[in-house]
PDB file of N, CA and C in Angstrom:
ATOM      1  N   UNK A   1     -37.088 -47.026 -51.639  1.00  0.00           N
ATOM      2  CA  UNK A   1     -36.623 -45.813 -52.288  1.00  0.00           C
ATOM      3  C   UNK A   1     -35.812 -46.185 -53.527  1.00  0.00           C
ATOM      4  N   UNK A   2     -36.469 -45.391 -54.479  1.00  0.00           N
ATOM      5  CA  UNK A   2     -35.109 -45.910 -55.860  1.00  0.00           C
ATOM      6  C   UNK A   2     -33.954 -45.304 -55.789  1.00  0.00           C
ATOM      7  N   UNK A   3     -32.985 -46.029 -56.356  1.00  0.00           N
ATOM      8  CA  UNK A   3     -31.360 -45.921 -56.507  1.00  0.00           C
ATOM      9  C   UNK A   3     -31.217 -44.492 -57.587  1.00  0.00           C
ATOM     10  N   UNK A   4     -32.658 -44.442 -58.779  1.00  0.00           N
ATOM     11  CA  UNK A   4     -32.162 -43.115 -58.753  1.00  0.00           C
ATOM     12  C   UNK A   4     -32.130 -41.890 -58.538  1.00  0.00           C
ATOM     13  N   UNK A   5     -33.269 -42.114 -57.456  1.00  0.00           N
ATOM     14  CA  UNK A   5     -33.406 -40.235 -56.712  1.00  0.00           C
ATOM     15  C   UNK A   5     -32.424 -40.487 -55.634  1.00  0.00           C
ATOM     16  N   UNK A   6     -31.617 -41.855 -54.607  1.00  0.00           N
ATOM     17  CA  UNK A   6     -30.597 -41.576 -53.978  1.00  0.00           C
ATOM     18  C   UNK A   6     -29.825 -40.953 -55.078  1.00  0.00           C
ATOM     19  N   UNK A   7     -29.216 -41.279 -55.549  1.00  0.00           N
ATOM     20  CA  UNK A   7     -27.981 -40.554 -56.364  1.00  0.00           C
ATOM     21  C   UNK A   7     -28.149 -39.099 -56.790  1.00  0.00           C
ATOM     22  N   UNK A   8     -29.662 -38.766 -57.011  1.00  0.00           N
ATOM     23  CA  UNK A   8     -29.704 -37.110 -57.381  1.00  0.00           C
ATOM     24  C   UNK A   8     -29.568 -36.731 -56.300  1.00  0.00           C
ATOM     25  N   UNK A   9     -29.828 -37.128 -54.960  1.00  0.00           N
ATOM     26  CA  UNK A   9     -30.038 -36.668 -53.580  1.00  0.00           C
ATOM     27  C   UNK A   9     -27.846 -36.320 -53.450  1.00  0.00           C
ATOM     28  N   UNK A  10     -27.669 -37.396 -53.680  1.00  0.00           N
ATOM     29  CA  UNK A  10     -25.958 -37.298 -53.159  1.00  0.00           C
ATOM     30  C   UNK A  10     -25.669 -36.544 -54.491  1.00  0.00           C
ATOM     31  N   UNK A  11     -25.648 -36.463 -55.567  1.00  0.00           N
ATOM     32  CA  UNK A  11     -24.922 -35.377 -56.252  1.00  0.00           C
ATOM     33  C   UNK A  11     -25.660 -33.684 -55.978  1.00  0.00           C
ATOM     34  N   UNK A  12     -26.522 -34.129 -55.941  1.00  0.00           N
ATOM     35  CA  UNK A  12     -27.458 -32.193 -55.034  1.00  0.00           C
ATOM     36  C   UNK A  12     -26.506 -32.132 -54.334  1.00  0.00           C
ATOM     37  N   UNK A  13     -26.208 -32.640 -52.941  1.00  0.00           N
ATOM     38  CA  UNK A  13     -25.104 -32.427 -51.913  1.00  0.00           C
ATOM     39  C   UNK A  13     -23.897 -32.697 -52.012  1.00  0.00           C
ATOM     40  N   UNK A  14     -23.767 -33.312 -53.103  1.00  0.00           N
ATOM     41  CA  UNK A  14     -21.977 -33.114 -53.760  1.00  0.00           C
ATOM     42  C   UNK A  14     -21.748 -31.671 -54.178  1.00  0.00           C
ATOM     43  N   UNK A  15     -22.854 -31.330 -55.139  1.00  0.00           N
ATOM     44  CA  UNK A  15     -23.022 -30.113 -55.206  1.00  0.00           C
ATOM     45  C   UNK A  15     -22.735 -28.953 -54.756  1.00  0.00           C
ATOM     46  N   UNK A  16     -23.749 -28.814 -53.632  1.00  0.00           N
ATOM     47  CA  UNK A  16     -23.781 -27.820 -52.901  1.00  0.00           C
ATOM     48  C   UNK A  16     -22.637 -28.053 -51.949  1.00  0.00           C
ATOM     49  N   UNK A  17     -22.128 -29.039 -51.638  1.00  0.00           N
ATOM     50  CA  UNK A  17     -20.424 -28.676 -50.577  1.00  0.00           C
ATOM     51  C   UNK A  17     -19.577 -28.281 -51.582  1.00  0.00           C
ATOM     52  N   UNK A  18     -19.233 -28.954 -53.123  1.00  0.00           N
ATOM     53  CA  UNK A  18     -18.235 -27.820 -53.824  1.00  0.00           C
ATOM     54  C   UNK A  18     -18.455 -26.381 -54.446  1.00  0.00           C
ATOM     55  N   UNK A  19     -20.034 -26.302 -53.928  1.00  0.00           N
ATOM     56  CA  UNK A  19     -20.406 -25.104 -54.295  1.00  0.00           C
ATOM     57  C   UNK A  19     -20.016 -23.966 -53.156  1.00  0.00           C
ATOM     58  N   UNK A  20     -20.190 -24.487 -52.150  1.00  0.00           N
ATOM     59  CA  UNK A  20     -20.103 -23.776 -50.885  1.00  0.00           C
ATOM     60  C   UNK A  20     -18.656 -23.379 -50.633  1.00  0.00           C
ATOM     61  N   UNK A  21     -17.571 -24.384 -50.927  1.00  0.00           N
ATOM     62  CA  UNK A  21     -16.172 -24.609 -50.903  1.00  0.00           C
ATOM     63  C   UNK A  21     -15.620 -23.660 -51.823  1.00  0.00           C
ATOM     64  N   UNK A  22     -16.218 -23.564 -52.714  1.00  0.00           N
ATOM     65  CA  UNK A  22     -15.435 -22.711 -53.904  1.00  0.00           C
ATOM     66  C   UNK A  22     -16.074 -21.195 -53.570  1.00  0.00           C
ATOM     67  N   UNK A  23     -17.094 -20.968 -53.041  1.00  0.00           N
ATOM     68  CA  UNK A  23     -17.675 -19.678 -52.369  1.00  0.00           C
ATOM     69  C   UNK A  23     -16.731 -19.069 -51.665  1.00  0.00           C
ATOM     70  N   UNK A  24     -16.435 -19.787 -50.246  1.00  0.00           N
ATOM     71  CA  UNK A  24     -15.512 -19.841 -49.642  1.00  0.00           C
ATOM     72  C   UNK A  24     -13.601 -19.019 -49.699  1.00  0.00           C
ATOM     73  N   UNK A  25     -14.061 -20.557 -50.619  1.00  0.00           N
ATOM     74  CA  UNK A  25     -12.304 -19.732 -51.496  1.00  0.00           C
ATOM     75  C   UNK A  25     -12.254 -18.245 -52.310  1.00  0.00           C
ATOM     76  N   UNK A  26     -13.351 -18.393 -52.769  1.00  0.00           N
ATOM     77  CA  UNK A  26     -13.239 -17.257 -53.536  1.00  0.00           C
ATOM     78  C   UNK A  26     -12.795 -15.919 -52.761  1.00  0.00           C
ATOM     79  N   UNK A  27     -14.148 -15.681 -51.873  1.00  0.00           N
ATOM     80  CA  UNK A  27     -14.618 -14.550 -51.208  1.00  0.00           C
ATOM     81  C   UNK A  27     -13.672 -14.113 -49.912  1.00  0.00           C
ATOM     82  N   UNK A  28     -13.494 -15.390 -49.008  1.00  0.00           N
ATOM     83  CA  UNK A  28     -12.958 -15.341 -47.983  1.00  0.00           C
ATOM     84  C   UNK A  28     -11.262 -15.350 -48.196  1.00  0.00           C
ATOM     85  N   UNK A  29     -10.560 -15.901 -49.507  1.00  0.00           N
ATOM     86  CA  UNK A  29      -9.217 -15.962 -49.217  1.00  0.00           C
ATOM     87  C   UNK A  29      -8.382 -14.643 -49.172  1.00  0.00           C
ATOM     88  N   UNK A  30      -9.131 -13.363 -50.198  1.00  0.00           N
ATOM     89  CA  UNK A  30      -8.691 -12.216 -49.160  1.00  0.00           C
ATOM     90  C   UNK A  30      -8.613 -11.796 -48.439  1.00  0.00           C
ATOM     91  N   UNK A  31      -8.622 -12.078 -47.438  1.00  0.00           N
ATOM     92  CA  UNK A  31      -8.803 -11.776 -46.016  1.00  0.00           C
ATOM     93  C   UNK A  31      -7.736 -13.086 -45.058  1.00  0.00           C
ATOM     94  N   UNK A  32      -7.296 -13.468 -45.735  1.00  0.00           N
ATOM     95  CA  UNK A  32      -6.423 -14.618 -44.970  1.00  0.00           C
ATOM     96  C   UNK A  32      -5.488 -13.746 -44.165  1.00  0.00           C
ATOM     97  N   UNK A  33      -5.127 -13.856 -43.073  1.00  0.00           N
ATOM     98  CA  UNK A  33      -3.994 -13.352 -42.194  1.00  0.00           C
ATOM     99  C   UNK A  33      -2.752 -13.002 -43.025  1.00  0.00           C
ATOM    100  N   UNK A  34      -2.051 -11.944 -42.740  1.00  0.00           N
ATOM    101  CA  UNK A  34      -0.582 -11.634 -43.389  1.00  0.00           C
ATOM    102  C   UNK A  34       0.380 -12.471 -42.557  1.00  0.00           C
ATOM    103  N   UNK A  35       0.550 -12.273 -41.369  1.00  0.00           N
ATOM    104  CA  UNK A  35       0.660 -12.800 -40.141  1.00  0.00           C
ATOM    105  C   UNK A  35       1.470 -14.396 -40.911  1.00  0.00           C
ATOM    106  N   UNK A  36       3.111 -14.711 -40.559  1.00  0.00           N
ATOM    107  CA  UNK A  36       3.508 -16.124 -41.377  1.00  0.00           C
ATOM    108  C   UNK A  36       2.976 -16.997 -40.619  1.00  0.00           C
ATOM    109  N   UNK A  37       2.940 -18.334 -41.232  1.00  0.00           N
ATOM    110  CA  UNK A  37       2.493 -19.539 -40.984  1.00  0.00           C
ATOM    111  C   UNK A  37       3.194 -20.199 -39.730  1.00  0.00           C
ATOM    112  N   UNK A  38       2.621 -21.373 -39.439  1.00  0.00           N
ATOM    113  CA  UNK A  38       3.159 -21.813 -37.884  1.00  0.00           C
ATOM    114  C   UNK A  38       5.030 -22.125 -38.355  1.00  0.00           C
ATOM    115  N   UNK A  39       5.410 -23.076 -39.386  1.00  0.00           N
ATOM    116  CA  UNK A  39       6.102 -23.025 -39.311  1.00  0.00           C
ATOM    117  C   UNK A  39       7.465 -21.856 -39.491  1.00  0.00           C
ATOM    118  N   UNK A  40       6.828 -20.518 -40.617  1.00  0.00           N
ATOM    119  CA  UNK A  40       7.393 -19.523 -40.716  1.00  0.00           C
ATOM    120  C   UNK A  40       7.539 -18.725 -39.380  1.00  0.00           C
ATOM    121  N   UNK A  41       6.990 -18.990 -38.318  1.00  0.00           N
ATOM    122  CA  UNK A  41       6.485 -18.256 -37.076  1.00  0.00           C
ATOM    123  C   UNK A  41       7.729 -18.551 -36.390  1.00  0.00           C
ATOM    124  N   UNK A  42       8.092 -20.519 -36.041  1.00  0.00           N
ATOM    125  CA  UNK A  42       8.851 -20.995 -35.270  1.00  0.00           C
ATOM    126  C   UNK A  42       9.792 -20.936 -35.368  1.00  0.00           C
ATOM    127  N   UNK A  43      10.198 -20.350 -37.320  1.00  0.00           N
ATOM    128  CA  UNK A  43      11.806 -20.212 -37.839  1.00  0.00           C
ATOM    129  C   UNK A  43      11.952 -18.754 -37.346  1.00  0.00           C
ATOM    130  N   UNK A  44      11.547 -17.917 -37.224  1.00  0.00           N
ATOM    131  CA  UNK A  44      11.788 -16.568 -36.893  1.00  0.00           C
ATOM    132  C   UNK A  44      11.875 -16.350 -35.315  1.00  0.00           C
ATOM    133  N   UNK A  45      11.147 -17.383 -34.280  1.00  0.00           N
ATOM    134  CA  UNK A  45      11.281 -17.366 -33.321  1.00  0.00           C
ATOM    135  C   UNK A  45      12.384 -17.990 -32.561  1.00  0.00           C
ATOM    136  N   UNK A  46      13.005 -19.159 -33.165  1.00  0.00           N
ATOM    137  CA  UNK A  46      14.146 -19.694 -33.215  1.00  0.00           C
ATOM    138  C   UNK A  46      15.365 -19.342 -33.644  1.00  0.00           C
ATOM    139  N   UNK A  47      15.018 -18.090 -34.521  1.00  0.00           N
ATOM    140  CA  UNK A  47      16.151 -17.445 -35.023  1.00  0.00           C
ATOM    141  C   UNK A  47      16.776 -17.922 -36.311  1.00  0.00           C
ATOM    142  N   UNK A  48      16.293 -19.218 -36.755  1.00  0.00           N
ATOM    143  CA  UNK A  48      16.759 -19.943 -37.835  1.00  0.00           C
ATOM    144  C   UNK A  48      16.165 -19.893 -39.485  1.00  0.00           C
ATOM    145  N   UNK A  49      15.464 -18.581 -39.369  1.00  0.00           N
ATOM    146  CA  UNK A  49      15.212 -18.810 -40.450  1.00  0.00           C
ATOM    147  C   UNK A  49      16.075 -17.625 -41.484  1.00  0.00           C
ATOM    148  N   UNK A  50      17.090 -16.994 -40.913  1.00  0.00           N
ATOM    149  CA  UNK A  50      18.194 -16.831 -42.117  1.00  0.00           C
ATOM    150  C   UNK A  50      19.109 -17.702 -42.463  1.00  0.00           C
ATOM    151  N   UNK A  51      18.834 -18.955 -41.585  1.00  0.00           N
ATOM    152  CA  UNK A  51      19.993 -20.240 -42.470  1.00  0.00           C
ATOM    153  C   UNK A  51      19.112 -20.632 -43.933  1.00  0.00           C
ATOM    154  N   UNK A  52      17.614 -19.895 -44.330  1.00  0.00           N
ATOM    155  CA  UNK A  52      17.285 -21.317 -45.352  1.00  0.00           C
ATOM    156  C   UNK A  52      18.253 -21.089 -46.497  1.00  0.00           C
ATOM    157  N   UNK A  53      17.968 -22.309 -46.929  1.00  0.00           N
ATOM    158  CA  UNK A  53      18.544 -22.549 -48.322  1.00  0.00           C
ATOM    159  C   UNK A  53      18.416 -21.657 -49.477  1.00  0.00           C
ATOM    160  N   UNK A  54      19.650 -21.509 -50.193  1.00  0.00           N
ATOM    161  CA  UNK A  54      19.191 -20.581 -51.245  1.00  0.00           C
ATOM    162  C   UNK A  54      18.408 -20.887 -52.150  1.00  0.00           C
ATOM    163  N   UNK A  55      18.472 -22.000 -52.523  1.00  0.00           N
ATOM    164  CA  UNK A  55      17.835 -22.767 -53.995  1.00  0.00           C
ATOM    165  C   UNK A  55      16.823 -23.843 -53.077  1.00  0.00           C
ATOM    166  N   UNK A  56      15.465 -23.158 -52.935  1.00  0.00           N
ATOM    167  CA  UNK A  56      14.707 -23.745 -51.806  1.00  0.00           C
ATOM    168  C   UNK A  56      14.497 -25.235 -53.031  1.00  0.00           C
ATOM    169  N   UNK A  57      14.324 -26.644 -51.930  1.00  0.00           N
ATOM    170  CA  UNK A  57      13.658 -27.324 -52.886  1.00  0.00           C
ATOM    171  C   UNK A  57      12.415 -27.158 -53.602  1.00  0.00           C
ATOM    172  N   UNK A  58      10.973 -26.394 -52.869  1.00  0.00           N
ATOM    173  CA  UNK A  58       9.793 -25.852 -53.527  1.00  0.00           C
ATOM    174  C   UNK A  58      10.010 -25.238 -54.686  1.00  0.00           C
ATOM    175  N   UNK A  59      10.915 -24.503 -54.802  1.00  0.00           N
ATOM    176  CA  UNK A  59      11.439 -24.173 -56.298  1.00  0.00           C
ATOM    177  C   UNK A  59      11.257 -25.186 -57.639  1.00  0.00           C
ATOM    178  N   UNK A  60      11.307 -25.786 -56.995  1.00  0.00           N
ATOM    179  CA  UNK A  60      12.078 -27.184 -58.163  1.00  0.00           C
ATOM    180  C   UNK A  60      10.902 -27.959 -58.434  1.00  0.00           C
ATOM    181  N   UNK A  61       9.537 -27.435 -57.674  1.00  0.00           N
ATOM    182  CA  UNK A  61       8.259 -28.289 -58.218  1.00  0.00           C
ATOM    183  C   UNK A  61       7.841 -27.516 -59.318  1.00  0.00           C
ATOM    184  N   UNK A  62       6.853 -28.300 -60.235  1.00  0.00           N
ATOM    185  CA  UNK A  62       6.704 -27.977 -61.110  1.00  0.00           C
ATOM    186  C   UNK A  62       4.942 -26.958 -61.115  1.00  0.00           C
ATOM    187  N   UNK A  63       4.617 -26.901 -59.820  1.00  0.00           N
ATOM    188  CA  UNK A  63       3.685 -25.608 -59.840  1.00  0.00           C
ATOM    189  C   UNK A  63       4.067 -24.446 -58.938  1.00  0.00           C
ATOM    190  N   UNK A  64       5.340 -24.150 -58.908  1.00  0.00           N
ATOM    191  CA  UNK A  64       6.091 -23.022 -58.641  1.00  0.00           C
ATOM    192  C   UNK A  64       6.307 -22.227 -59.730  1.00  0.00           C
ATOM    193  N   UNK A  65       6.317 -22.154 -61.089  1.00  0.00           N
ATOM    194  CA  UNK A  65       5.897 -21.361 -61.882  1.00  0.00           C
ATOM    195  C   UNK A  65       4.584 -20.606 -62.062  1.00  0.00           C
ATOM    196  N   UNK A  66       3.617 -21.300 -61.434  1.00  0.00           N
ATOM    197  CA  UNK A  66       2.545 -20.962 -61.339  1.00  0.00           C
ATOM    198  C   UNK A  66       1.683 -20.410 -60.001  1.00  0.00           C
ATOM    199  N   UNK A  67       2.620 -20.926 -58.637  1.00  0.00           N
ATOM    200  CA  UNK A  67       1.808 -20.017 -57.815  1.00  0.00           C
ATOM    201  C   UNK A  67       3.072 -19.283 -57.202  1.00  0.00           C
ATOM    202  N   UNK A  68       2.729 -18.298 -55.965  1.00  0.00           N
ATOM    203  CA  UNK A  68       3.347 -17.355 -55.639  1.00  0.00           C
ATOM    204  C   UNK A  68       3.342 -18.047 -53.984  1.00  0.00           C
ATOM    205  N   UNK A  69       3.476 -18.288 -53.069  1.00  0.00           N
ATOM    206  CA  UNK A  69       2.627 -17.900 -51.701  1.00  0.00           C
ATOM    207  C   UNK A  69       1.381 -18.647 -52.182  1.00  0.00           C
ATOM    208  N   UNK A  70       0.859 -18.064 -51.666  1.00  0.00           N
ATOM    209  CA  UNK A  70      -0.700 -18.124 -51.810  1.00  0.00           C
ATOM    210  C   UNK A  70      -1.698 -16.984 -53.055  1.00  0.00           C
ATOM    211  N   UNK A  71      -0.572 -17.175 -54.099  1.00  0.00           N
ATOM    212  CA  UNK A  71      -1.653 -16.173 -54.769  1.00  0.00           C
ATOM    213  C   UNK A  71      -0.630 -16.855 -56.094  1.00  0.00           C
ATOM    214  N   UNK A  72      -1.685 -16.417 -57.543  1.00  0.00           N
ATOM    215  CA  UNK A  72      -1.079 -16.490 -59.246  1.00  0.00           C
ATOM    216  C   UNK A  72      -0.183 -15.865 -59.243  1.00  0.00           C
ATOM    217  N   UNK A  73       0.927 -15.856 -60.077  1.00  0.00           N
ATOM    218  CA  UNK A  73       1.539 -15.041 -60.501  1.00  0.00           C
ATOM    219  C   UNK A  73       1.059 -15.077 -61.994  1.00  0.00           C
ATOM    220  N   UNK A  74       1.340 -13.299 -62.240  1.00  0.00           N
ATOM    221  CA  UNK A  74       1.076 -12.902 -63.245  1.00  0.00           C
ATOM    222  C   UNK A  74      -0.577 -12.707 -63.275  1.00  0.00           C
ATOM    223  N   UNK A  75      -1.187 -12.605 -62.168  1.00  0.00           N
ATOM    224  CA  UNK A  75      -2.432 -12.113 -62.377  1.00  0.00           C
ATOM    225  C   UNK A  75      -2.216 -10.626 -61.252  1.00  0.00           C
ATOM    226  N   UNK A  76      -3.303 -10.358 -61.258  1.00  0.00           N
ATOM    227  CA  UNK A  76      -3.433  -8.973 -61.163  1.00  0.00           C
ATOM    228  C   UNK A  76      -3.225  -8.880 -59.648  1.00  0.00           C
ATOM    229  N   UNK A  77      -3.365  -8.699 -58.378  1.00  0.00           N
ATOM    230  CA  UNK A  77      -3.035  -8.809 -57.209  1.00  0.00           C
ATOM    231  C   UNK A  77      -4.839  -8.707 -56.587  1.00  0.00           C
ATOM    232  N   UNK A  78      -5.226  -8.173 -57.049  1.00  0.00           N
ATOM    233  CA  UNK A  78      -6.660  -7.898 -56.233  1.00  0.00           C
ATOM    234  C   UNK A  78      -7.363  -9.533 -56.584  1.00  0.00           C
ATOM    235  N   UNK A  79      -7.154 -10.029 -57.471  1.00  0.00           N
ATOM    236  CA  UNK A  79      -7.653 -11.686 -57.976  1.00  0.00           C
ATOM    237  C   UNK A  79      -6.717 -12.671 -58.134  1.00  0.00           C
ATOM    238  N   UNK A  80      -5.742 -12.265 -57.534  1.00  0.00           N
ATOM    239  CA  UNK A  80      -4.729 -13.684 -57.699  1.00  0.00           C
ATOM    240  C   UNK A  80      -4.641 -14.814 -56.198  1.00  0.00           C
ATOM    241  N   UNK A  81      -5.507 -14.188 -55.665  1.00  0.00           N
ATOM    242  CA  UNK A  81      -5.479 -14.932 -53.997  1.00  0.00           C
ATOM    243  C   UNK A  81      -6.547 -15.477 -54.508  1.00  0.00           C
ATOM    244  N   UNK A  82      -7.564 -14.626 -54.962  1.00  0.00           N
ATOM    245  CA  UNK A  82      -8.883 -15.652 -55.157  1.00  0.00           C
ATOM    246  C   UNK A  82      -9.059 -16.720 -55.733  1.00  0.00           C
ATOM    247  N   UNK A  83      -8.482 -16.758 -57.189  1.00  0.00           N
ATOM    248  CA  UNK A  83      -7.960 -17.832 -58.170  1.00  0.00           C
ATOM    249  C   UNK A  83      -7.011 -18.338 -57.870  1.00  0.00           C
ATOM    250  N   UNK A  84      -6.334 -18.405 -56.781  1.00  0.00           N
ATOM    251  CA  UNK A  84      -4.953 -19.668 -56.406  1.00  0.00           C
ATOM    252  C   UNK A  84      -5.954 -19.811 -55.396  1.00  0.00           C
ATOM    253  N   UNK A  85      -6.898 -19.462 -54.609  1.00  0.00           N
ATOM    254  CA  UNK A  85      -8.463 -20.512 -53.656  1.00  0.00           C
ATOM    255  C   UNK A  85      -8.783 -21.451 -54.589  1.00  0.00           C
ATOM    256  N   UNK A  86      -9.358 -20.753 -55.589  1.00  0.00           N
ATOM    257  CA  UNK A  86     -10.303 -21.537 -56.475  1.00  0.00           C
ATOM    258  C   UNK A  86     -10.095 -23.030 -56.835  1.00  0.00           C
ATOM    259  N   UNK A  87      -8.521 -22.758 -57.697  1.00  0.00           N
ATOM    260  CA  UNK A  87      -7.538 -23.437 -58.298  1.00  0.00           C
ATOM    261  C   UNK A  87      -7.401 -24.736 -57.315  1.00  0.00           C
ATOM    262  N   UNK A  88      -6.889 -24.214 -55.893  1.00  0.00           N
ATOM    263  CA  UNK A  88      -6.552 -25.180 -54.982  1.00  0.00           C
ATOM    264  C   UNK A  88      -7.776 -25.927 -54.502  1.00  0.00           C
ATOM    265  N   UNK A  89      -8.932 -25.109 -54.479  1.00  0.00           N
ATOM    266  CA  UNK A  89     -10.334 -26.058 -54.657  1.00  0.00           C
ATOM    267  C   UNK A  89     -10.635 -27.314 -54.887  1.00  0.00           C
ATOM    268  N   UNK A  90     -10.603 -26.894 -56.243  1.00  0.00           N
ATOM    269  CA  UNK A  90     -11.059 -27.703 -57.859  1.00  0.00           C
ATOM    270  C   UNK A  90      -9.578 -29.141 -57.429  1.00  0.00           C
ATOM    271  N   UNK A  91      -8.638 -28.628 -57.441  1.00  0.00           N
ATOM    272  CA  UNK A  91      -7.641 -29.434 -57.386  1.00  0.00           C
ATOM    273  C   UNK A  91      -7.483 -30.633 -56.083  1.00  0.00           C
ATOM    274  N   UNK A  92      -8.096 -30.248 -54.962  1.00  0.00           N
ATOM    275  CA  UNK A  92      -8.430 -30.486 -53.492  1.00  0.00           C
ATOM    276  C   UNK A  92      -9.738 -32.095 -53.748  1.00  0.00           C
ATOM    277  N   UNK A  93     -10.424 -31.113 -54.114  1.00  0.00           N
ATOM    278  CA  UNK A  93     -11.962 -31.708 -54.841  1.00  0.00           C
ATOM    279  C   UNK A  93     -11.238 -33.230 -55.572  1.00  0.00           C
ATOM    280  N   UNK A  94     -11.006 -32.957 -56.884  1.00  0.00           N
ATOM    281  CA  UNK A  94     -10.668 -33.788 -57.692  1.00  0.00           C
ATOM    282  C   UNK A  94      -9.817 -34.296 -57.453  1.00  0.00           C
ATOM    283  N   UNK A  95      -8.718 -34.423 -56.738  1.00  0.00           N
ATOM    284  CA  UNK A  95      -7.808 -36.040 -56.121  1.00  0.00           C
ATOM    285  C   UNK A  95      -8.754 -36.407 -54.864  1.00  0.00           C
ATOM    286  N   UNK A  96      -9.807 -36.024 -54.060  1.00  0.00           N
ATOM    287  CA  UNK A  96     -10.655 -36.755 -53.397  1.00  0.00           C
ATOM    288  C   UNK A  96     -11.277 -37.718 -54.121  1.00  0.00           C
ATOM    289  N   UNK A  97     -12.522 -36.889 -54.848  1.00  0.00           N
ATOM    290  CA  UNK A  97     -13.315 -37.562 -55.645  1.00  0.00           C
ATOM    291  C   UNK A  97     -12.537 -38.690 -56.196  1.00  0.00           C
ATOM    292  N   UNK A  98     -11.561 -38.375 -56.864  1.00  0.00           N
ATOM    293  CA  UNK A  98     -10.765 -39.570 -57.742  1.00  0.00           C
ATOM    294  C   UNK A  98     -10.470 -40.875 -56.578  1.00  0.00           C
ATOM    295  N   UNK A  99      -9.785 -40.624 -55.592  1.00  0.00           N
ATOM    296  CA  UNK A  99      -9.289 -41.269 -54.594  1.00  0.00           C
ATOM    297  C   UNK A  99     -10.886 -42.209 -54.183  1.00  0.00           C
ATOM    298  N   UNK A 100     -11.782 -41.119 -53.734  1.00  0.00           N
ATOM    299  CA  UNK A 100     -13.175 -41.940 -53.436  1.00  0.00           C
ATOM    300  C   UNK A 100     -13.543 -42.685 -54.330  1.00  0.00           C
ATOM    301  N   UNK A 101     -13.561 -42.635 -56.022  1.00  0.00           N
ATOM    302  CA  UNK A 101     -13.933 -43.405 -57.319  1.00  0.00           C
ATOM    303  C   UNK A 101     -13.357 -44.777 -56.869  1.00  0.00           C
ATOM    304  N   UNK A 102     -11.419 -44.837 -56.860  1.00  0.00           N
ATOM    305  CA  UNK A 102     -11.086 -45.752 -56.714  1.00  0.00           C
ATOM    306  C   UNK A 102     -10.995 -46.941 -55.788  1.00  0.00           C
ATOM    307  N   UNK A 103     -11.302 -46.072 -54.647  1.00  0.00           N
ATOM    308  CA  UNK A 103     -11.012 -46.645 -53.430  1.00  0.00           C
ATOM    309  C   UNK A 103     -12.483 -47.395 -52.934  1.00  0.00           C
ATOM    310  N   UNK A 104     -13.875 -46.878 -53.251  1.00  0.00           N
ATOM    311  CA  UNK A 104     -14.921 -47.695 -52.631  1.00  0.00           C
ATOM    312  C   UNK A 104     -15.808 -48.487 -53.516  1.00  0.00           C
ATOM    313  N   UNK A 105     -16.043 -49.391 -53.686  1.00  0.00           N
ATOM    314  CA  UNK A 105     -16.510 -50.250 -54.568  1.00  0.00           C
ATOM    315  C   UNK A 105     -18.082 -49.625 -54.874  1.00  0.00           C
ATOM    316  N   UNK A 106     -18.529 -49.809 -55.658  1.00  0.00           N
ATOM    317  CA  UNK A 106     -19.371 -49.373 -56.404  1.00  0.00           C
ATOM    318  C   UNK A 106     -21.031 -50.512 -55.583  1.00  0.00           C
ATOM    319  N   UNK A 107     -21.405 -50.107 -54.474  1.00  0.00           N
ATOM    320  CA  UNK A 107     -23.029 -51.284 -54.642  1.00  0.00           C
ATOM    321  C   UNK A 107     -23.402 -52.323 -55.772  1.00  0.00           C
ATOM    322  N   UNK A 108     -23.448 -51.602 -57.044  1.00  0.00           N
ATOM    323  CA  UNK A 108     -24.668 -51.787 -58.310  1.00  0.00           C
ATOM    324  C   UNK A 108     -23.289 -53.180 -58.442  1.00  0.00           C
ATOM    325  N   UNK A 109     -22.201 -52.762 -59.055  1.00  0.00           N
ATOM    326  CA  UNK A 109     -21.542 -53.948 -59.753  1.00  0.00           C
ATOM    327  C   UNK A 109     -21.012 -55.030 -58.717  1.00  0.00           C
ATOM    328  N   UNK A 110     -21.332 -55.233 -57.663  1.00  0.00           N
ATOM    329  CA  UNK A 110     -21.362 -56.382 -56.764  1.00  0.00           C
ATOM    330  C   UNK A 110     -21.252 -57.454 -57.889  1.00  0.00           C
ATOM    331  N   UNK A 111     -20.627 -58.611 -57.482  1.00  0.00           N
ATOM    332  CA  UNK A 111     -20.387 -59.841 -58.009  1.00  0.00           C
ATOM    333  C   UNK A 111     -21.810 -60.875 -57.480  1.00  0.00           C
ATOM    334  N   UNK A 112     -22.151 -60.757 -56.348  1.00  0.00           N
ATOM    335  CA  UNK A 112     -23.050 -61.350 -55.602  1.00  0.00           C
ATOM    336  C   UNK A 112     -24.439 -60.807 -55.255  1.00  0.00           C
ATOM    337  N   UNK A 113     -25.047 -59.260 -56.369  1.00  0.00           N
ATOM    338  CA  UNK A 113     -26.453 -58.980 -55.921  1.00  0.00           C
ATOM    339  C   UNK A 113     -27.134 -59.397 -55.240  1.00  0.00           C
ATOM    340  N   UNK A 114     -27.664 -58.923 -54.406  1.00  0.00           N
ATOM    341  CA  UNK A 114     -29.005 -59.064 -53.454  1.00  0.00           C
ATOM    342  C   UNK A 114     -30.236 -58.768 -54.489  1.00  0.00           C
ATOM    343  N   UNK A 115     -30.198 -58.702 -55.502  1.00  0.00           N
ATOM    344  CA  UNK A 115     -31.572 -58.343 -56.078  1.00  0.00           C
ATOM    345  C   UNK A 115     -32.743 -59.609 -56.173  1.00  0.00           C
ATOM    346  N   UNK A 116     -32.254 -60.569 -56.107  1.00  0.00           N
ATOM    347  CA  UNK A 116     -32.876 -61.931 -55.994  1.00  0.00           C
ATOM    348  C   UNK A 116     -33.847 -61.740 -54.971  1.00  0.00           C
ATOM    349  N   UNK A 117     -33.982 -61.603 -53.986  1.00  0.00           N
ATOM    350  CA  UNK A 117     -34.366 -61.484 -52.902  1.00  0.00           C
ATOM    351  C   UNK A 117     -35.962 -61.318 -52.835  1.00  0.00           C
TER     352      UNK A 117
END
């Protein structure tokens, strides 16, 4: 089999999982539960969650200007859940991919080819 219909074969299905993923996000993140998160759940059940902090540290990151919760700020409310999916996608995606680039050596540039063979 040639090396270059594998590779159209794995980017088709690179494809279609960030295609499917970003579907996903889109469509389905309205509908996410209102209902707080496990840990918002355990502070309210514990009673401890009127001690938090005033000046939360999450504040102090630098994409807290930009998201809300789980949704944009400054976008419209009916599309700001969808596009903070999207966003978190694309963003999800691309430190994988990157992480996978760096992290697994490449077949072709082997030091020691098998093509001799």
């Amino acid at each position: 089999m040639s090396s270059g219909s594998d590779r159209q074969r794995h980017r088709a299905l690179l494809m279609a999982g960030l295609g499917t993923a970003l579907l996903m996000a889109v469509f389905l993140s309205p509908f996410a539960s209102k209902a707080p998160d496990g840990l918002d759940r355990v502070s309210q059940d514990l009673k401890f969650d009127q001690k938090e902090m005033q000046a939360k540290p999450a504040q102090k990151l630098p994409f807290y200007a930009i998201f809300n919760e789980y949704a944009l700020r400054g976008v419209p409310a009916p599309i700001a859940k969808p596009l903070a999916g999207l966003a978190g996608t694309l963003v999800t995606f691309g430190l994988a991919w990157s992480a996978g680039k760096l992290l697994v050596r490449n077949p072709s540039k082997r030091s020691g080819d098998d093509s001799r063979s």
